[in-house]
C-alpha atoms as a PDB file:
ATOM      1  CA  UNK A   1     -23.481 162.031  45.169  1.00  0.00           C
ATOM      2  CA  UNK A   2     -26.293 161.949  42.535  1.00  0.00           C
ATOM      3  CA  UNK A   3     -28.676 161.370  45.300  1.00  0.00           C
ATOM      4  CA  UNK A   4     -27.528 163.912  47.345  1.00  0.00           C
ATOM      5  CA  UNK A   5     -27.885 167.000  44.830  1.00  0.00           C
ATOM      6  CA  UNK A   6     -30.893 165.930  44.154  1.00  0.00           C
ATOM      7  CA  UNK A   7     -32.529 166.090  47.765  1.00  0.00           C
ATOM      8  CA  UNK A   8     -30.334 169.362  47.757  1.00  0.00           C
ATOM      9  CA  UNK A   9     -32.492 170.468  44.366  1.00  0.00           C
ATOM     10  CA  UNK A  10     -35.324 169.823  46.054  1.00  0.00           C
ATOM     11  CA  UNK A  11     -35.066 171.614  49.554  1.00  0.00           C
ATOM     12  CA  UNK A  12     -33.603 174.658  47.418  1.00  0.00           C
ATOM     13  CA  UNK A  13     -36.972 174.384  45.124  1.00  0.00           C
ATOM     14  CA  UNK A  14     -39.441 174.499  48.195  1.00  0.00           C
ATOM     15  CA  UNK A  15     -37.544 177.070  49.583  1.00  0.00           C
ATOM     16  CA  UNK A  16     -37.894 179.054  46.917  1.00  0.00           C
ATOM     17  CA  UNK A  17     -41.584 177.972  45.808  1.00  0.00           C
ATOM     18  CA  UNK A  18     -40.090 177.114  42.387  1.00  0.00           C
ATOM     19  CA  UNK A  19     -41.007 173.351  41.279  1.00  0.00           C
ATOM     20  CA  UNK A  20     -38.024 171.690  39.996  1.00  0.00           C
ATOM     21  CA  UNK A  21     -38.449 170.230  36.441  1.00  0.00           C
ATOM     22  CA  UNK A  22     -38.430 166.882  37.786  1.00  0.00           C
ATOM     23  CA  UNK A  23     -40.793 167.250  40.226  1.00  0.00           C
ATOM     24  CA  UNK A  24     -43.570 165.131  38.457  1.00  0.00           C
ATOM     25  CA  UNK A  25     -41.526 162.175  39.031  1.00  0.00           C
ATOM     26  CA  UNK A  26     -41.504 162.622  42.884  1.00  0.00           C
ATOM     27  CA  UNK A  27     -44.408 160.497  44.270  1.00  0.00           C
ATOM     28  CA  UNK A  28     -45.560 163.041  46.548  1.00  0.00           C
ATOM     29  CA  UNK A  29     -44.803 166.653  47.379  1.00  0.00           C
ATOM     30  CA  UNK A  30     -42.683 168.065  49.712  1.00  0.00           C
ATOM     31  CA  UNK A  31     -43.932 168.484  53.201  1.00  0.00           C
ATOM     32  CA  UNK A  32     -43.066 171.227  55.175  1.00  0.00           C
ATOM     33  CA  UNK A  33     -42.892 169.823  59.058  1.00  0.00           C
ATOM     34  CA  UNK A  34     -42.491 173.227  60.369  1.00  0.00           C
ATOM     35  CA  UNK A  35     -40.240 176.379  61.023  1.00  0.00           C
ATOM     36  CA  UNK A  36     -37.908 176.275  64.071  1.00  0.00           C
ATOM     37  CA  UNK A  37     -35.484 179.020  65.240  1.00  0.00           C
ATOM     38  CA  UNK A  38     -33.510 179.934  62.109  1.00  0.00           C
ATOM     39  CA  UNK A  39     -34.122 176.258  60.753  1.00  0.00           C
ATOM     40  CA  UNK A  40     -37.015 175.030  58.070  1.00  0.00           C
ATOM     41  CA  UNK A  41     -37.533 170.734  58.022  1.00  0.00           C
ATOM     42  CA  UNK A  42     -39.098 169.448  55.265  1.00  0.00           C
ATOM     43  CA  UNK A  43     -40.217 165.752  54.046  1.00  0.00           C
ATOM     44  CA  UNK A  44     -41.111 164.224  51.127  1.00  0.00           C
ATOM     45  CA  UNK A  45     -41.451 161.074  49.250  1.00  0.00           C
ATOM     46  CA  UNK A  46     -43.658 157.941  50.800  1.00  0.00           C
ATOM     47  CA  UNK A  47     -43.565 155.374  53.716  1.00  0.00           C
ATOM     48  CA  UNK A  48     -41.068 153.389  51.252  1.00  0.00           C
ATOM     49  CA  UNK A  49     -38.418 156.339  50.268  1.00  0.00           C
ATOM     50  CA  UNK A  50     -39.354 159.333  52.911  1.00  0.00           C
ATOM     51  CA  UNK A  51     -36.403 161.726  52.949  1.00  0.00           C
ATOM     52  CA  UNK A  52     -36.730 164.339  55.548  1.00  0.00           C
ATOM     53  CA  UNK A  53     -34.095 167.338  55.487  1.00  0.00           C
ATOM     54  CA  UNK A  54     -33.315 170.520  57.815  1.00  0.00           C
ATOM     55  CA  UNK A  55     -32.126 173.400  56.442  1.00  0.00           C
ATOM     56  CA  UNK A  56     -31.142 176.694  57.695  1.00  0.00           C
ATOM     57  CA  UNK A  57     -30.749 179.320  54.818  1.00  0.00           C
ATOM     58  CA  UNK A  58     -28.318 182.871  54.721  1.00  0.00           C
ATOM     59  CA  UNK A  59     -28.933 185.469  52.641  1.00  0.00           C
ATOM     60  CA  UNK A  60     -25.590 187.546  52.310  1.00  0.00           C
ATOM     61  CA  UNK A  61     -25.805 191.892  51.530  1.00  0.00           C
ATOM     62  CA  UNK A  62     -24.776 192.501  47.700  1.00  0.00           C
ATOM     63  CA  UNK A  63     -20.973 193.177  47.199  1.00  0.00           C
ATOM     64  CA  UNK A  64     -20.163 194.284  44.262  1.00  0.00           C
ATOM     65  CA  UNK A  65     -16.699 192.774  44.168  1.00  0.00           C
ATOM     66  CA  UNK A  66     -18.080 189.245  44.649  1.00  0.00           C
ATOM     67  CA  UNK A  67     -21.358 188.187  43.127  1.00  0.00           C
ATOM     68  CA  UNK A  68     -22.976 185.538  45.628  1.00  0.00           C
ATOM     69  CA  UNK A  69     -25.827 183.671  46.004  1.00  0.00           C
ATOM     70  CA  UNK A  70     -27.598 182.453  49.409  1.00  0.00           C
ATOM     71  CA  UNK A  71     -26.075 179.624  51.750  1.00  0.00           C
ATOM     72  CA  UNK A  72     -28.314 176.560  52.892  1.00  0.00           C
ATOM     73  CA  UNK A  73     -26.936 174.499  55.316  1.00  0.00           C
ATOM     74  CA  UNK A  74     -28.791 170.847  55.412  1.00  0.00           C
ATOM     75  CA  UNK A  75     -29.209 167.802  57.471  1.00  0.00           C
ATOM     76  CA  UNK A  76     -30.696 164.902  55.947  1.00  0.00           C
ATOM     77  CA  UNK A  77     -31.956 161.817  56.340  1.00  0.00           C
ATOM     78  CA  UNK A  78     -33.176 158.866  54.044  1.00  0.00           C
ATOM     79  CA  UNK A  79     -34.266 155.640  55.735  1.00  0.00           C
ATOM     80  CA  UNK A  80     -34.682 153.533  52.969  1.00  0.00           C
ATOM     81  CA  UNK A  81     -31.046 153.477  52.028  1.00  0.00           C
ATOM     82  CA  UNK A  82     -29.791 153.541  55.637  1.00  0.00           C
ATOM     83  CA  UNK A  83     -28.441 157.120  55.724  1.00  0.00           C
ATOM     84  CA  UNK A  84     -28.727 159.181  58.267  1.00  0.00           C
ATOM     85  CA  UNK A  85     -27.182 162.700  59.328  1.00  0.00           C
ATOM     86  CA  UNK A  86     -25.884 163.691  55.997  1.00  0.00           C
ATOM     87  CA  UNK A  87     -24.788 166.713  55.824  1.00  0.00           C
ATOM     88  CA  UNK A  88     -24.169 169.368  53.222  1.00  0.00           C
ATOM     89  CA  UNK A  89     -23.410 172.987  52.983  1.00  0.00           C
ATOM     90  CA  UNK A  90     -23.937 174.709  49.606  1.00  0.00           C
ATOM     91  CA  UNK A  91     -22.140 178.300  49.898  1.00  0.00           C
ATOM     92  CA  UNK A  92     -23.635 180.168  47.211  1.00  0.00           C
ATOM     93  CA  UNK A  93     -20.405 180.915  45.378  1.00  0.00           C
ATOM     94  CA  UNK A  94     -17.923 177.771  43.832  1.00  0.00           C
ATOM     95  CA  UNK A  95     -14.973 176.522  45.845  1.00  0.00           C
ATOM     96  CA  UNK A  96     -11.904 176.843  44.362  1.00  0.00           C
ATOM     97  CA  UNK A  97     -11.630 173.591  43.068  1.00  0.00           C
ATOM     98  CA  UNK A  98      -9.263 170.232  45.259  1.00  0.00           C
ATOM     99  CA  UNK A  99     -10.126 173.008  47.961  1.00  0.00           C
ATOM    100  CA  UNK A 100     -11.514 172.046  51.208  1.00  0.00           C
ATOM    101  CA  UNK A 101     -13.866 173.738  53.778  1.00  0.00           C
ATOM    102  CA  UNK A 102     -13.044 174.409  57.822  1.00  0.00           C
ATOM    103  CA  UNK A 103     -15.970 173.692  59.601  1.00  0.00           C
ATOM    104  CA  UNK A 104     -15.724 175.290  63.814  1.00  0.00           C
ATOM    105  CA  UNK A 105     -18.763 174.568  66.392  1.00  0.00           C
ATOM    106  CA  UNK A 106     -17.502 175.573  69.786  1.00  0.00           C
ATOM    107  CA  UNK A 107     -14.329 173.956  70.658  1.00  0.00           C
ATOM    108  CA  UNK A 108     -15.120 170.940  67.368  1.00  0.00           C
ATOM    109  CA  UNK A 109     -13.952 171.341  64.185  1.00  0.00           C
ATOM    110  CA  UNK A 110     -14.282 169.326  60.743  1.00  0.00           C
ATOM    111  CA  UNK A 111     -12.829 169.602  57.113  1.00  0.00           C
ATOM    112  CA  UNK A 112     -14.985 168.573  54.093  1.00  0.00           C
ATOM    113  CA  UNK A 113     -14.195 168.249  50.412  1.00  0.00           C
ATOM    114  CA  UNK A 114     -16.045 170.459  48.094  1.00  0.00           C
ATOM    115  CA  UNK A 115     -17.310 169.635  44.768  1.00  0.00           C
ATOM    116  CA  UNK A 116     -18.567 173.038  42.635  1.00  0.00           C
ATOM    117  CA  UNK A 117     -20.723 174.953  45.069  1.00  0.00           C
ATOM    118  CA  UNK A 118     -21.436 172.080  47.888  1.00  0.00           C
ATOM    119  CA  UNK A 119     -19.105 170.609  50.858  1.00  0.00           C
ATOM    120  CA  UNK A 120     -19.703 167.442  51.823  1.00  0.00           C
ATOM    121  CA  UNK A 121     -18.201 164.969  54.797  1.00  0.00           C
ATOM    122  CA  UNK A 122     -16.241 162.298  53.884  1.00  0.00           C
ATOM    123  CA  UNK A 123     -17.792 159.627  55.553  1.00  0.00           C
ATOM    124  CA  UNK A 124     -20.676 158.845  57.897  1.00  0.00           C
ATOM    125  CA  UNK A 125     -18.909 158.585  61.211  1.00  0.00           C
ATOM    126  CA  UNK A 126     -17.722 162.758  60.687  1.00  0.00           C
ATOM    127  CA  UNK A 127     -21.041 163.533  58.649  1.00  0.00           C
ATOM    128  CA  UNK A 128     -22.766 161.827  62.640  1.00  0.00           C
ATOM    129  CA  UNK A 129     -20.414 163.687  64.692  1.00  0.00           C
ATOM    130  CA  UNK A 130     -21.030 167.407  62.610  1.00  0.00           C
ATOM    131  CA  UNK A 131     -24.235 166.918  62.905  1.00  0.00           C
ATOM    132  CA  UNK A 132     -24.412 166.307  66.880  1.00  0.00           C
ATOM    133  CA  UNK A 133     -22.378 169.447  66.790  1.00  0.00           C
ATOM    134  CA  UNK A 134     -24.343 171.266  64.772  1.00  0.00           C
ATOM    135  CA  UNK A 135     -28.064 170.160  66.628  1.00  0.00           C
ATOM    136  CA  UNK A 136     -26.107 171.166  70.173  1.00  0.00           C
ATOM    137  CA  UNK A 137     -24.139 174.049  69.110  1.00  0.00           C
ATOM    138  CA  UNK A 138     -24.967 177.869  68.786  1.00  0.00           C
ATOM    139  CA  UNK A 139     -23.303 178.739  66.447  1.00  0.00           C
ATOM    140  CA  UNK A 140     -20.674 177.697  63.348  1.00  0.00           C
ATOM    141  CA  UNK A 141     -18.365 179.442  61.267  1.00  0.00           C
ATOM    142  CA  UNK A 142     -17.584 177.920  57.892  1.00  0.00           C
ATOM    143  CA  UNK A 143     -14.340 178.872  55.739  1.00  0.00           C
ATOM    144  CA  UNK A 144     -14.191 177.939  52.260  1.00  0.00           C
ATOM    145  CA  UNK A 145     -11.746 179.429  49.359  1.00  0.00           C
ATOM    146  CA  UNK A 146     -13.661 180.964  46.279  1.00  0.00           C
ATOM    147  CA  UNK A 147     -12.643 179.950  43.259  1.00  0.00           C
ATOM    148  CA  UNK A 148     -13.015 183.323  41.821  1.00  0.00           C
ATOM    149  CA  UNK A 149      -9.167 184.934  41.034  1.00  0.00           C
ATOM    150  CA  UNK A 150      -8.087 186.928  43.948  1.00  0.00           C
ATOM    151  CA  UNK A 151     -10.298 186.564  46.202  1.00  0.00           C
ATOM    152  CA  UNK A 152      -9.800 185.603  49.815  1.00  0.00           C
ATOM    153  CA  UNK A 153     -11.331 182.632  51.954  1.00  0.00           C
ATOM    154  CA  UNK A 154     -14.323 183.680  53.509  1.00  0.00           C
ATOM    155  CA  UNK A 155     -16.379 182.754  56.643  1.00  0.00           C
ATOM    156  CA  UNK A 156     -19.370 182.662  57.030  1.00  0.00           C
ATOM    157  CA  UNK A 157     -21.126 182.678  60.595  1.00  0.00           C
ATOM    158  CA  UNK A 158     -24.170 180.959  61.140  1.00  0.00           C
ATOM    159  CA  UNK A 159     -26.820 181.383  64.194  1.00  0.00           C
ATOM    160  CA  UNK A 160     -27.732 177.802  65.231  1.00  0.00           C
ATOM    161  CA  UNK A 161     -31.155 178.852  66.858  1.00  0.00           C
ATOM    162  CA  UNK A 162     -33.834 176.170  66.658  1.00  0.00           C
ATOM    163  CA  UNK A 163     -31.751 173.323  65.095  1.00  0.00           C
ATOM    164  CA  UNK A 164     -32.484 171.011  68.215  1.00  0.00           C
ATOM    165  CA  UNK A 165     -36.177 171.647  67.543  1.00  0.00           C
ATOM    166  CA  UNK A 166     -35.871 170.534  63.655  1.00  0.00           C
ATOM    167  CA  UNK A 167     -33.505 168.089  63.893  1.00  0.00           C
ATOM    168  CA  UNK A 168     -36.384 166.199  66.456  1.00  0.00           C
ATOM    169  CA  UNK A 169     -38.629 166.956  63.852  1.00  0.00           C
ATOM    170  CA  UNK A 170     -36.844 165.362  60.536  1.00  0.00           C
ATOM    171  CA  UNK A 171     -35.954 162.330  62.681  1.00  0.00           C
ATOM    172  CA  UNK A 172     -39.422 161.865  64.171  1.00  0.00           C
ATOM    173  CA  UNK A 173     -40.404 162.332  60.341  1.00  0.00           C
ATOM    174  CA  UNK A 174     -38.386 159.387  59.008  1.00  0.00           C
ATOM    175  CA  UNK A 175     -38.725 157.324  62.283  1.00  0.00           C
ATOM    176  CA  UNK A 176     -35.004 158.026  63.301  1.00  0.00           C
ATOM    177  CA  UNK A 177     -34.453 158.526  67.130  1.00  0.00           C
ATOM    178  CA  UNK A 178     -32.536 161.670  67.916  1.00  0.00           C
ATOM    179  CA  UNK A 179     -29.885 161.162  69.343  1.00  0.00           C
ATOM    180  CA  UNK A 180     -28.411 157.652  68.173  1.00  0.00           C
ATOM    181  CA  UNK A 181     -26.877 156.792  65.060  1.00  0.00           C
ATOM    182  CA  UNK A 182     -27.542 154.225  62.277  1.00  0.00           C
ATOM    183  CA  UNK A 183     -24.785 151.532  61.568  1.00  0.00           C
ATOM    184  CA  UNK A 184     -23.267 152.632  58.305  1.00  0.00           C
ATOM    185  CA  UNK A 185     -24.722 150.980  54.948  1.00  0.00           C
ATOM    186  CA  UNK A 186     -22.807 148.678  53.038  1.00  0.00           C
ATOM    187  CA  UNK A 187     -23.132 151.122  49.992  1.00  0.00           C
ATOM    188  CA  UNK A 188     -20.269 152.382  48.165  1.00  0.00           C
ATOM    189  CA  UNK A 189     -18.581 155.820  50.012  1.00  0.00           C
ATOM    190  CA  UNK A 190     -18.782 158.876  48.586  1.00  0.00           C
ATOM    191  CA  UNK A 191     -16.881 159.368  45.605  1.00  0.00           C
ATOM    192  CA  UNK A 192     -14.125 162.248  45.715  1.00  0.00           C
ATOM    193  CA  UNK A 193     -13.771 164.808  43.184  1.00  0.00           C
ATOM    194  CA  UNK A 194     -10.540 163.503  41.199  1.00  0.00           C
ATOM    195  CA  UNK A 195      -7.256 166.025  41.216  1.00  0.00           C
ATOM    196  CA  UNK A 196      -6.086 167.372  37.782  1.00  0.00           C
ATOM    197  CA  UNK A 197      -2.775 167.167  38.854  1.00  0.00           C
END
């Protein structure tokens, strides 16, 4: 999970053109392999530990009942540790916490566990088929529950456009082909936020 945010910190920092604080201990900068449709794919690291990421950002109009920042959707990959098609959705608002998040593309849909701000997959056989979905659909509403007192869930409705184009890109990048997945790693799965109750 530690890995994760931190490729998430990253993709958020070049989007933004704000260096993270830890960016001198990255070996090389991020790369930015282009700008497809509604979709930006990005690379960074070596030959050794390349990561290469898609991500498709929302900016949302100012309520004044609910302060919210933007969305970024993300696909990533890392080679070097086996992973591939992770994906991640950080809403811009936290999730009311042991909630989950409804994920429809067409006629698929997926839940995913939320930690904070971020929903995540809970394993690599869902986080291969949402992303399948997400490089061949057109578009994706995503329902999460605030965690903000009396407020409602709230879905959000993405335009797909491009992510064919970038998702070619980040696997070219990190020498994945595009349409096949990886045998899962014999690393530990992703750790679960724990319930209070």
């Amino acid at each position: 999970m530690i890995i994760r945010r931190f490729a998430i910190i990253l993709a958020l920092a070049a989007l933004l053109s704000v260096p993270p604080a830890f960016a001198a201990e990255t070996k090389s900068a991020t790369k930015l392999l282009g700008t497809f449709g509604n979709w930006k794919a990005y690379s960074y690291g070596d030959k050794s530990d390349e990561v290469c990421y898609m991500t498709l950002a929302t900016h949302f109009p100012v309520n004044k009942k609910f302060k919210r920042e933007a969305s970024f959707l993300m696909i990533t990959h890392r080679p070097a540790e086996n992973s591939k098609n992770v994906v991640s959705y950080v809403s811009g608002y936290n999730f009311k916490p042991t909630s989950e998040v409804k994920v429809d593309i067409g006629k698929k849909d997926f839940d995913l566990f939320t930690e904070k701000d971020t929903a995540w997959s809970r394993d690599s056989s869902t986080d291969h088929a949402l992303a399948m979905a997400i490089r061949d659909g057109s578009s994706v509403k995503i329902t999460g529950t605030p965690a903000a007192k009396g407020t409602s869930p709230i879905s959000d409705t993405l335009n797909l456009k491009g992510a064919p184009a970038a998702y070619a890109a980040i696997s070219k990048a990190c020498g994945y082909p595009s349409d096949t997945p990886v045998k899962p790693s014999k690393a530990a799965p992703k750790k679960q936020p724990k319930s209070k109750h």
